[in-house]
C-alpha atoms as a PDB file:
ATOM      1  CA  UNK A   1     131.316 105.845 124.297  1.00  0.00           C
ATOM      2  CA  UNK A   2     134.360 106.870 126.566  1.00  0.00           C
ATOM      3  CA  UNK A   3     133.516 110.132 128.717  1.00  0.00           C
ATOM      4  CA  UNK A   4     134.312 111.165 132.347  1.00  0.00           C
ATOM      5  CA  UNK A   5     132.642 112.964 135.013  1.00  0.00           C
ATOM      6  CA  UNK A   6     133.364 116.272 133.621  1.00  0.00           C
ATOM      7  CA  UNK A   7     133.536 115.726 129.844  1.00  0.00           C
ATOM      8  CA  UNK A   8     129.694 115.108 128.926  1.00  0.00           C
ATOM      9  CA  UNK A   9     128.971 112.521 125.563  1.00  0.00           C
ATOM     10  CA  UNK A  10     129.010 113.716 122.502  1.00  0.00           C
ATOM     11  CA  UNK A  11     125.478 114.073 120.998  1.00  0.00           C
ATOM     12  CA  UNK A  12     124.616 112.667 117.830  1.00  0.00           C
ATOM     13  CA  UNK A  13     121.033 114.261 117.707  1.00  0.00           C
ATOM     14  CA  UNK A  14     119.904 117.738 118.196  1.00  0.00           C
ATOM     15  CA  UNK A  15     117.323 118.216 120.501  1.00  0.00           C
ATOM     16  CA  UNK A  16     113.891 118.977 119.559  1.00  0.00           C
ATOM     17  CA  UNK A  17     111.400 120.315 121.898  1.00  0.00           C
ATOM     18  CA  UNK A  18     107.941 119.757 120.667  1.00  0.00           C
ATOM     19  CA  UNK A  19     105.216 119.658 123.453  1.00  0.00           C
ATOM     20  CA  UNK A  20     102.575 116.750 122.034  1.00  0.00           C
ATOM     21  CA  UNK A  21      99.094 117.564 121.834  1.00  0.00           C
ATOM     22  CA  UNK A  22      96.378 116.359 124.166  1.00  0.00           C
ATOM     23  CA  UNK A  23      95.477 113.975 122.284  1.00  0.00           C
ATOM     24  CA  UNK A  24      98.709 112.563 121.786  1.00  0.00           C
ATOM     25  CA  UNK A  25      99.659 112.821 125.147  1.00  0.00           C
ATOM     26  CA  UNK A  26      96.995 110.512 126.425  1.00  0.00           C
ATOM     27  CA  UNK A  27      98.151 107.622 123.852  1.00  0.00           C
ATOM     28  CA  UNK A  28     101.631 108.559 124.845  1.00  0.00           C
ATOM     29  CA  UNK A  29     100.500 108.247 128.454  1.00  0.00           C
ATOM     30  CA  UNK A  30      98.524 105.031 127.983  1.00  0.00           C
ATOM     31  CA  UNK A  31     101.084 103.061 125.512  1.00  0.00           C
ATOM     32  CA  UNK A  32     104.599 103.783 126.629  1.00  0.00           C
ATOM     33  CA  UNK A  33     104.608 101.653 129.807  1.00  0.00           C
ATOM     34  CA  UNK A  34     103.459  98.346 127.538  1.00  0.00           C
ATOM     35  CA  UNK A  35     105.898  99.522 124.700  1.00  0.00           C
ATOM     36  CA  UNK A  36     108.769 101.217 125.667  1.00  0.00           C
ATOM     37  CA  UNK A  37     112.010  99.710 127.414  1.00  0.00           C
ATOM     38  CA  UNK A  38     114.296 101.446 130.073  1.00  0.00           C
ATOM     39  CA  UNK A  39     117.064 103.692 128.381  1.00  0.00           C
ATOM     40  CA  UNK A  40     119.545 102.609 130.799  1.00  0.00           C
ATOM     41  CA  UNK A  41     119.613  99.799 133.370  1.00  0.00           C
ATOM     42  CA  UNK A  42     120.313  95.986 133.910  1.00  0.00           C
ATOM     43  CA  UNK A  43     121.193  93.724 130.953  1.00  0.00           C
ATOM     44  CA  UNK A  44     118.020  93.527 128.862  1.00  0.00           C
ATOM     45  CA  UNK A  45     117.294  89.575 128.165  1.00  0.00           C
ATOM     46  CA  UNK A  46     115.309  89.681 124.985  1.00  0.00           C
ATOM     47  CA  UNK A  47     113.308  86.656 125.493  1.00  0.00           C
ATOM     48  CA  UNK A  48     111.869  88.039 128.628  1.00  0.00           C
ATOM     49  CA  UNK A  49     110.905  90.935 127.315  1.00  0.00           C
ATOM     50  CA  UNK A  50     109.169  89.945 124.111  1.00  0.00           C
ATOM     51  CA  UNK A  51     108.099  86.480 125.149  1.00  0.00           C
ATOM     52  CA  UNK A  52     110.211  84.385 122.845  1.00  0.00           C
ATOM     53  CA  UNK A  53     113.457  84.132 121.382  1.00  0.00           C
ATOM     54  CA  UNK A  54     114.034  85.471 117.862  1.00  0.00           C
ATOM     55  CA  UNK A  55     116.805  87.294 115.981  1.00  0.00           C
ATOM     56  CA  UNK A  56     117.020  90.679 117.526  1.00  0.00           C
ATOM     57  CA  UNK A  57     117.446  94.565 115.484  1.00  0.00           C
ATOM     58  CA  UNK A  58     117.804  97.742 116.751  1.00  0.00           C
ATOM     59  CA  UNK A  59     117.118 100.830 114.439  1.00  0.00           C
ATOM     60  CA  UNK A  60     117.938 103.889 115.288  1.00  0.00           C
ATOM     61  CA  UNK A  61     116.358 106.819 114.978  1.00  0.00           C
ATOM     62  CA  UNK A  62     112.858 106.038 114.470  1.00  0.00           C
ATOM     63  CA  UNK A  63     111.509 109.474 112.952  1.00  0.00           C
ATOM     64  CA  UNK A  64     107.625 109.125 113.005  1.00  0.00           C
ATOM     65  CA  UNK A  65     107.941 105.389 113.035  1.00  0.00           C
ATOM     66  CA  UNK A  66     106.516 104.498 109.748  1.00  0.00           C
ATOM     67  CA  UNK A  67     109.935 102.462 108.337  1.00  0.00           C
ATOM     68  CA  UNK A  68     110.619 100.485 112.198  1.00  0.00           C
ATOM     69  CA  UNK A  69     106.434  99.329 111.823  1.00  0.00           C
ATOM     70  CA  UNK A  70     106.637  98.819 108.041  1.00  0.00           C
ATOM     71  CA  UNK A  71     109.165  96.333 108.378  1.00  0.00           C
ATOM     72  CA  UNK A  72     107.780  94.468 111.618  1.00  0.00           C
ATOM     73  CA  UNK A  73     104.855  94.015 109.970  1.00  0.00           C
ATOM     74  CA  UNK A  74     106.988  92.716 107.439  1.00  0.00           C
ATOM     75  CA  UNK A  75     109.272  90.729 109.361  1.00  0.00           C
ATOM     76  CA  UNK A  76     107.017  88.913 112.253  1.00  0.00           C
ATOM     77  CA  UNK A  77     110.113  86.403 112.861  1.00  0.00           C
ATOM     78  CA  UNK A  78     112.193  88.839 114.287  1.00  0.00           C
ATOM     79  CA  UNK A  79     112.142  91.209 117.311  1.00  0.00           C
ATOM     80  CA  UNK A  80     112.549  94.425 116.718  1.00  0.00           C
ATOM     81  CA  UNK A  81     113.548  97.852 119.459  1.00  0.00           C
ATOM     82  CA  UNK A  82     113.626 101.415 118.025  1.00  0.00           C
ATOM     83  CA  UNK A  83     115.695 103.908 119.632  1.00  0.00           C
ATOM     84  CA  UNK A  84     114.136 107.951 119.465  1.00  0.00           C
ATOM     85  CA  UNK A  85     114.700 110.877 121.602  1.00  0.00           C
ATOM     86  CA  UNK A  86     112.275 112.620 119.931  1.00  0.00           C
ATOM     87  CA  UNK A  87     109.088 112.466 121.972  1.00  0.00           C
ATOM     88  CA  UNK A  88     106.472 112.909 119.377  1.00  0.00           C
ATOM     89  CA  UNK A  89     107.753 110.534 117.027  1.00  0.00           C
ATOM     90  CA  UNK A  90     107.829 107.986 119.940  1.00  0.00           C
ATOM     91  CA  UNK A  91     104.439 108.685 120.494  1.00  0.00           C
ATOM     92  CA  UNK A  92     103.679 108.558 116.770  1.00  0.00           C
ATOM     93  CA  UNK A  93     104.957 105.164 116.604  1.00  0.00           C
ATOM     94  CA  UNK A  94     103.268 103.974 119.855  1.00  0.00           C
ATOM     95  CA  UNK A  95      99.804 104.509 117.910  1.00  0.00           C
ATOM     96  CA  UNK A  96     101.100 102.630 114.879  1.00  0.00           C
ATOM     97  CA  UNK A  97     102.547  99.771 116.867  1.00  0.00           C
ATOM     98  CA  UNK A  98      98.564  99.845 118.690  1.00  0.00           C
ATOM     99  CA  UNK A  99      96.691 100.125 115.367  1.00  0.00           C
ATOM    100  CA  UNK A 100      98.579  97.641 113.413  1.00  0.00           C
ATOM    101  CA  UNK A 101      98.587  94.948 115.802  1.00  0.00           C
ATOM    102  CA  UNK A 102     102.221  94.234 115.991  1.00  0.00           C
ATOM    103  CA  UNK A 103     103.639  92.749 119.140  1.00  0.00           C
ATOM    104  CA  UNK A 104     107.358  92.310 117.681  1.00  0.00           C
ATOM    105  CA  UNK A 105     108.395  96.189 118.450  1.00  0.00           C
ATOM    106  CA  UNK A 106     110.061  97.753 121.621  1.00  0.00           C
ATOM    107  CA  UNK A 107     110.609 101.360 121.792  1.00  0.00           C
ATOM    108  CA  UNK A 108     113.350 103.043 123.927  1.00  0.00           C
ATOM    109  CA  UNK A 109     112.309 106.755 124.216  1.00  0.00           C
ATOM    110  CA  UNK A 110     116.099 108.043 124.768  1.00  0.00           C
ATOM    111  CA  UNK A 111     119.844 108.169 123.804  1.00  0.00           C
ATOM    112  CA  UNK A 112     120.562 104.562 121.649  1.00  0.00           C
ATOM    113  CA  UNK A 113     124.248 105.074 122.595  1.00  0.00           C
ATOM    114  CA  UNK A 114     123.076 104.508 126.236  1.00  0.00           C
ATOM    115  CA  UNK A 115     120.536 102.158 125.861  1.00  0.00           C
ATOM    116  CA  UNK A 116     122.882  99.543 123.548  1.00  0.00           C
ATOM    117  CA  UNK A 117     125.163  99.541 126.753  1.00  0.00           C
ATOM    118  CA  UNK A 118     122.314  96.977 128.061  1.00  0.00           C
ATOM    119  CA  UNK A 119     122.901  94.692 124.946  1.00  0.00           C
ATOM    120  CA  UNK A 120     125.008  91.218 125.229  1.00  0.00           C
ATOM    121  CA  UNK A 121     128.137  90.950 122.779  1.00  0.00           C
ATOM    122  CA  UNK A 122     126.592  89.154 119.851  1.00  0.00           C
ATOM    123  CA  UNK A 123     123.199  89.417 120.940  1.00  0.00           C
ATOM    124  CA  UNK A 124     121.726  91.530 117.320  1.00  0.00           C
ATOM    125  CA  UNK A 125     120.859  90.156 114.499  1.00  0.00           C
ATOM    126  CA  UNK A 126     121.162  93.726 112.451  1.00  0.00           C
ATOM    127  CA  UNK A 127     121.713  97.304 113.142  1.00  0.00           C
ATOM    128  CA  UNK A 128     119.469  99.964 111.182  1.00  0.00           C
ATOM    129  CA  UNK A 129     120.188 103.296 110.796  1.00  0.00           C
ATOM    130  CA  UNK A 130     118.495 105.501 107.538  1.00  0.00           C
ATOM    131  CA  UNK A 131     118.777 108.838 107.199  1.00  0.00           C
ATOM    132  CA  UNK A 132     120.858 109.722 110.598  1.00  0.00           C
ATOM    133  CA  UNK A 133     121.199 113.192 111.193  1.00  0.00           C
ATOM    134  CA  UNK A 134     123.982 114.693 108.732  1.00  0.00           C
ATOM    135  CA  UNK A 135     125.628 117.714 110.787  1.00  0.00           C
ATOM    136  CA  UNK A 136     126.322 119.156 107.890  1.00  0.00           C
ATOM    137  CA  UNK A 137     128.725 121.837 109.259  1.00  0.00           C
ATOM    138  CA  UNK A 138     132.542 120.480 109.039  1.00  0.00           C
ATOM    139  CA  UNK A 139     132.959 121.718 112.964  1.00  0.00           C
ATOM    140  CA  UNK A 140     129.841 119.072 113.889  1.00  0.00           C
ATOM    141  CA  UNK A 141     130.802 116.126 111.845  1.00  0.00           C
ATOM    142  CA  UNK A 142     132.661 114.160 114.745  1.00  0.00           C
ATOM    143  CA  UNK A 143     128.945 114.007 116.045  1.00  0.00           C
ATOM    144  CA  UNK A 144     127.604 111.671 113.606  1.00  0.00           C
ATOM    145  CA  UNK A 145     126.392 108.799 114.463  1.00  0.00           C
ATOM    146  CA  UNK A 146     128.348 106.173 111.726  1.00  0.00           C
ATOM    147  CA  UNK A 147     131.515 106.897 112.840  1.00  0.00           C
ATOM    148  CA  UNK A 148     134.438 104.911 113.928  1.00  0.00           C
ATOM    149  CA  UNK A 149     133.974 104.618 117.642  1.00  0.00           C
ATOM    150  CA  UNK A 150     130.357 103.717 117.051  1.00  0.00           C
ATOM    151  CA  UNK A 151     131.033 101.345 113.845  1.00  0.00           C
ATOM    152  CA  UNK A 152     133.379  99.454 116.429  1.00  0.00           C
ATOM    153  CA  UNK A 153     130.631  99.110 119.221  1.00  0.00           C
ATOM    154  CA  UNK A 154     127.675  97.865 116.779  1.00  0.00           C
ATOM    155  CA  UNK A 155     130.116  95.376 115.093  1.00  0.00           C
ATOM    156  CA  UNK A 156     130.676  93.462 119.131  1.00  0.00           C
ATOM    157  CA  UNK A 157     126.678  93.600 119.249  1.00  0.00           C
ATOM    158  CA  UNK A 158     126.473  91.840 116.408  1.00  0.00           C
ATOM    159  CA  UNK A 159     126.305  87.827 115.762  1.00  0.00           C
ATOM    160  CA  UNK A 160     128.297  86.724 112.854  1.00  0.00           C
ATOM    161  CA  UNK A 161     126.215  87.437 109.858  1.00  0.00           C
ATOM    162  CA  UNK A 162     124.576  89.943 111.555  1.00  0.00           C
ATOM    163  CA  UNK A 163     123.979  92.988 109.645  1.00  0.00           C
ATOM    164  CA  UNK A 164     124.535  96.563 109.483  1.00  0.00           C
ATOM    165  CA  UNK A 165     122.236  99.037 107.185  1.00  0.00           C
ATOM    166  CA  UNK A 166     122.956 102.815 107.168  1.00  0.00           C
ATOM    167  CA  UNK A 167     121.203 105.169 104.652  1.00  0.00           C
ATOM    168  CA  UNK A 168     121.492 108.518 103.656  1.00  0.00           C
ATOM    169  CA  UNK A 169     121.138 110.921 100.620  1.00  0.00           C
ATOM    170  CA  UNK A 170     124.270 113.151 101.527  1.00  0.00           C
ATOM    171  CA  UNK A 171     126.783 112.475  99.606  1.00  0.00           C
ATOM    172  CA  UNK A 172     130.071 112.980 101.555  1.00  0.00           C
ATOM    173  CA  UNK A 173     128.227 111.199 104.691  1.00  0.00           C
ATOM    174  CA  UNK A 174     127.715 108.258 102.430  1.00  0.00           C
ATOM    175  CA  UNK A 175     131.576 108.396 101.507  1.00  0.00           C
ATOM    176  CA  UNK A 176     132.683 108.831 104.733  1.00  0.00           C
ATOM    177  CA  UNK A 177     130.018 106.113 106.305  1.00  0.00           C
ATOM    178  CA  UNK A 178     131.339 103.341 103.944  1.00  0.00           C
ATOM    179  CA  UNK A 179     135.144 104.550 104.239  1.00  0.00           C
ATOM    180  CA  UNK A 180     134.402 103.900 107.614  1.00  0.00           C
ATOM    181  CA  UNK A 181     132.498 100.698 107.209  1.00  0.00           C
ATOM    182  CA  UNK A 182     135.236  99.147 104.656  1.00  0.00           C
ATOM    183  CA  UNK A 183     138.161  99.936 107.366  1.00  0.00           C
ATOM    184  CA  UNK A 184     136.258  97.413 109.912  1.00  0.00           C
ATOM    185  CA  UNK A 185     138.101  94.028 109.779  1.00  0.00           C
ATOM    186  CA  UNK A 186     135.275  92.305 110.683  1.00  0.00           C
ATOM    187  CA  UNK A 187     132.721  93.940 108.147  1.00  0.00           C
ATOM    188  CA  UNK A 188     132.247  92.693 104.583  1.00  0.00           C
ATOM    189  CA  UNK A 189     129.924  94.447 102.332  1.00  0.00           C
ATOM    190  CA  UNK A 190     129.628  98.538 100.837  1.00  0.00           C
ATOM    191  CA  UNK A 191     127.249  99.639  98.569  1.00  0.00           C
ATOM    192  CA  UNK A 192     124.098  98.532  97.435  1.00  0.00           C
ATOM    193  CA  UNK A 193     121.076  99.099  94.819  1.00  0.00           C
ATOM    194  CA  UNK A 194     118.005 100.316  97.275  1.00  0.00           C
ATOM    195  CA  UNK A 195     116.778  97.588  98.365  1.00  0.00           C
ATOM    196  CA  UNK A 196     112.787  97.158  97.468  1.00  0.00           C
ATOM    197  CA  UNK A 197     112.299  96.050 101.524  1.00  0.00           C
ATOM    198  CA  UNK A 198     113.356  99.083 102.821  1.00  0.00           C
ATOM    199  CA  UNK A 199     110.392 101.413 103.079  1.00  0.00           C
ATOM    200  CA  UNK A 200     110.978 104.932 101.484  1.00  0.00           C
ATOM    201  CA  UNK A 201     111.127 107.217 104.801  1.00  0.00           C
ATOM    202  CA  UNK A 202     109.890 110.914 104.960  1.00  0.00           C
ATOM    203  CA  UNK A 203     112.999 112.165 104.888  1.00  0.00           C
ATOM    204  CA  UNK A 204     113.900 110.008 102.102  1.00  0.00           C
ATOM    205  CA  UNK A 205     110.968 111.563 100.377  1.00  0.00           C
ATOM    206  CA  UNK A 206     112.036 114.772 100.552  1.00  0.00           C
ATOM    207  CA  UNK A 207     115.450 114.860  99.345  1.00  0.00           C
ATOM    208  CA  UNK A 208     114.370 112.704  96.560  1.00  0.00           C
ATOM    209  CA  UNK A 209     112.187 115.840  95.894  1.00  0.00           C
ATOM    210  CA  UNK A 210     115.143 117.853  96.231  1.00  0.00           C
ATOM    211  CA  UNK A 211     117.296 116.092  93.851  1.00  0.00           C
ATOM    212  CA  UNK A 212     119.176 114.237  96.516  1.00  0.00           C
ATOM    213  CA  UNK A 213     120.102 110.460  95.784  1.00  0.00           C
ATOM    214  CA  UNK A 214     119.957 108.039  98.167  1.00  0.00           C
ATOM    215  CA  UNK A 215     122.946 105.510  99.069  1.00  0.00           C
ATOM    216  CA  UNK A 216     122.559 102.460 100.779  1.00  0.00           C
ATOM    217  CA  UNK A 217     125.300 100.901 102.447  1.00  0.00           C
ATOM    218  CA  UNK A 218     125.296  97.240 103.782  1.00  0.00           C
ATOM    219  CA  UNK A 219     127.538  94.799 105.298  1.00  0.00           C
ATOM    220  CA  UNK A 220     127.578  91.652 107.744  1.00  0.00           C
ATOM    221  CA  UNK A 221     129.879  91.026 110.262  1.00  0.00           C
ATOM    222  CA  UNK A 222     132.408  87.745 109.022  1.00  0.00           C
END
């Protein structure tokens, strides 16, 4: 992400302010300094911080946690770090990651965009993102997330083979996502039946309600 001192990053998440309940704030309180990783800081060593060495993926935008848990649970052989701003999701997930046992997940409660800046070149195994925010508005679109720029900086994080995974059930997001996706040298893949290992998300669920399809787009890096 290029920016200067006086032109501020571009966000590619709207801010939502939602004060946790007691109850939630004590498990927030309690879990985050066993779960949850620096936003910003030194280069993170994996192996340190989970205790082992195993293929690494980063999902983005977490929600309520449900998919990132779902599929550690699923995937004990890999490591996996979920990136939310959103404070009650984090805390949502924290409880999940407690009552299900896992000890594969990290959780960065912040920007991704910053905290992948403490990633090696190479260093993922697979980069998630389902259901990003859409910005629906034509004047917002340059903030979405699967976009050239950022295309360009997961591709360097990940190893050869690694993977990238976006969904989302809007359709000209979709187009434009795999447009951009297809225009990546390094980046073979596109379109995909749903897979059956990717949890259905709550968003998911309600634009399926809605009528809305979902697309899912994957490719590895050659």
């Amino acid at each position: 992400m290029t920016t200067t001192a006086d032109t501020p990053p571009v966000r590619t998440f709207k801010p939502r302010r939602r004060p946790l309940s007691s109850a939630r704030a004590v498990v927030f309180d309690r879990l985050a300094p066993v779960w949850c990783i620096d936003e910003s800081g030194d280069r993170l060593d994996p192996a340190a911080v989970f205790g082992r060495s195993a293929p690494l993926i980063v999902e983005i935008g977490i929600g309520l946690g449900d998919t990132l848990t779902t599929m550690a649970a699923a995937e004990p052989d890999h490591d996996l770090i979920g990136c939310d701003v959103h404070t009650p999701g984090i805390a949502s997930t924290l409880a999940r990651i407690e009552s299900m046992g896992l000890t594969n997940v990290r959780l960065v409660h912040g920007d991704a965009l910053v905290a992948l800046d403490r990633l090696a070149p190479g260093s993922l195994a697979g980069v998630r993102i389902y259901f990003p925010d859409p910005w629906p508005k034509v004047r917002h679109r340059h903030r979405r997330l699967v976009s050239e720029e950022h295309v360009a900086r997961f591709v360097t994080l990940l190893a050869p083979g690694g993977a990238l995974h976006v969904a989302t059930d809007i359709a000209d997001y979709a187009a434009e996502a795999q447009r951009v996706c297809d225009a990546h040298p390094a980046l073979v893949g596109g379109a995909i039946e749903r897979p059956a290992w990717r949890p259905v998300t709550r968003y998911e669920s309600k634009g399926l309600a809605a009528g809305r399809e979902p697309v899912d787009l994957l490719y590895r890096r050659a």
